[in-house]
Protein backbone atom coordinates (compact mmCIF):
# COMPACT_ATOMS: atom_id res chain seq x y z
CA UNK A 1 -26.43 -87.70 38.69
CA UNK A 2 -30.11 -87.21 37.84
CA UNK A 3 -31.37 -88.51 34.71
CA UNK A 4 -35.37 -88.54 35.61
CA UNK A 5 -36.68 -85.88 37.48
CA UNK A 6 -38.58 -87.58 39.69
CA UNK A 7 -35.53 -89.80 40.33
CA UNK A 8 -34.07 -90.25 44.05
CA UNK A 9 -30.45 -90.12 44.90
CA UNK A 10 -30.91 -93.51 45.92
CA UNK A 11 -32.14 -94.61 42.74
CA UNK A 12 -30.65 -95.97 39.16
CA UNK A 13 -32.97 -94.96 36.00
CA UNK A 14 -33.83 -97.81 33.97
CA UNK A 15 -35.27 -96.01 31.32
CA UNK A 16 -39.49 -95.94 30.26
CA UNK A 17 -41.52 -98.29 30.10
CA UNK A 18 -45.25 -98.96 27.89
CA UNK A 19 -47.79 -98.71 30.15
CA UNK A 20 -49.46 -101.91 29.10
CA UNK A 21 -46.60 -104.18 29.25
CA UNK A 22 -45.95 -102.65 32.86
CA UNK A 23 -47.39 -106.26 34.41
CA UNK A 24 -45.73 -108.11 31.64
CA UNK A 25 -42.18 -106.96 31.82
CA UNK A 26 -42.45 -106.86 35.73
CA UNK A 27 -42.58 -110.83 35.11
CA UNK A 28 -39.17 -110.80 33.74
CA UNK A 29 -37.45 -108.10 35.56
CA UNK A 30 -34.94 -109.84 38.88
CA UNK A 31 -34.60 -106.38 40.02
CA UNK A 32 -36.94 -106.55 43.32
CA UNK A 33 -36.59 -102.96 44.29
CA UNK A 34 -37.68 -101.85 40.80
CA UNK A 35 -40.46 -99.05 40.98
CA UNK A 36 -42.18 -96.31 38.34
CA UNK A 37 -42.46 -92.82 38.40
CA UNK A 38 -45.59 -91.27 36.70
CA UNK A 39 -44.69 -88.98 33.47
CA UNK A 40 -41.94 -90.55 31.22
CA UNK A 41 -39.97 -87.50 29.06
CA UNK A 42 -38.13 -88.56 25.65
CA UNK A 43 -34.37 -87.04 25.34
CA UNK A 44 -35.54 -83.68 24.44
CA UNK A 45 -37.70 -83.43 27.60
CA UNK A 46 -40.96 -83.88 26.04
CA UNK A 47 -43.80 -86.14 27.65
CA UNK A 48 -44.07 -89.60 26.71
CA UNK A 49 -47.85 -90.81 26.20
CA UNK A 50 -48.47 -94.33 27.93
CA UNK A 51 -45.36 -94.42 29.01
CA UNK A 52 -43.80 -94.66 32.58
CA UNK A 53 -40.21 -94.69 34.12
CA UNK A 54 -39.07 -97.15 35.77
CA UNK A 55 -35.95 -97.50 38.73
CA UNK A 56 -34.59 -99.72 40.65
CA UNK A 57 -32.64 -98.84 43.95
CA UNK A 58 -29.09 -98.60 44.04
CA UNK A 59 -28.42 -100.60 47.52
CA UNK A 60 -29.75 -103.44 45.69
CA UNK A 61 -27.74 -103.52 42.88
CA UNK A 62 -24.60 -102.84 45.17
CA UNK A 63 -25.35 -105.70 46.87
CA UNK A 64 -25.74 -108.12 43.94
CA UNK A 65 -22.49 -106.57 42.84
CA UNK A 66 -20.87 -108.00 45.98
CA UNK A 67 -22.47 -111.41 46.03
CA UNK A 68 -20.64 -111.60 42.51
CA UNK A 69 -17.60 -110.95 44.02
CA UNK A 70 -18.04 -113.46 46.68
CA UNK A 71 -18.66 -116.14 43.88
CA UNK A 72 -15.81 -115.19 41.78
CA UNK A 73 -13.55 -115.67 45.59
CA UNK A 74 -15.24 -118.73 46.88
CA UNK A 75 -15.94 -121.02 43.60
CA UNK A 76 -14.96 -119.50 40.50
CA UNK A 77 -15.98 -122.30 38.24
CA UNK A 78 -19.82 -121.69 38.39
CA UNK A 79 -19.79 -117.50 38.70
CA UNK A 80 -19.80 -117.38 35.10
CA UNK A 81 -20.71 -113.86 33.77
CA UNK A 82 -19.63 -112.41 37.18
CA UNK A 83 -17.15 -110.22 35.76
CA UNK A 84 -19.24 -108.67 32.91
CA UNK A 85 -22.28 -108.19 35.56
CA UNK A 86 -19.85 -106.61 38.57
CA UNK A 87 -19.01 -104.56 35.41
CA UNK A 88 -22.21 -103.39 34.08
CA UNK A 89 -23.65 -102.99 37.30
CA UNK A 90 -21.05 -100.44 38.70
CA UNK A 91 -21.10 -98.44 35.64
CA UNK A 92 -25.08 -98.13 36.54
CA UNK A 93 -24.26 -97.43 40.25
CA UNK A 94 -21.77 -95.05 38.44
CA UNK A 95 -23.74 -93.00 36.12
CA UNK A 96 -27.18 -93.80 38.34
CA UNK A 97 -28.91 -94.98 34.55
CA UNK A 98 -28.26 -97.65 32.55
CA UNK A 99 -27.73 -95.95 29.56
């Protein structure tokens, strides 16, 4: 499903992003893949001023999905969180947003 026009099937939305904080929040984002569109639209489809969208591709969330599997098989004493993550990361694989 498409939540962003200028989202790819290949792609999760992550929702938008300021502008000036693009560098900023880049800094704390783990998501390597994770790229921006150019217009950012509110929920009633209206343009978002310094704003941008921002996405990360699914095949790299997929695959963190399975390396939390392969903790929770090989040493489940230190995959703490694994569970909720493998959770909350196939619902965004799911619904291709996070929201």
């Amino acid at each position: 499903m498409k939540h962003h026009p200028e989202q790819t099937p290949d792609q999760i939305f992550m929702g938008n992003e300021s502008r000036e904080n693009r560098l900023f929040r880049d800094s704390f984002c783990s998501w390597t893949s994770k790229t921006y569109g150019k217009t950012a639209y509110d929920i009633n489809n209206r343009i978002i001023e310094n704003m941008v969208p921002a996405f990360i591709s699914v095949s790299e969330v997929k695959a963190a999905i399975e390396h939390q599997k392969h903790l929770l098989e090989t040493n489940p004493q230190t995959a703490y969180g694994a569970e909720d993550n493998i959770r909350v990361w196939q619902e965004m694989v799911d619904k291709r947003t996070v929201f």
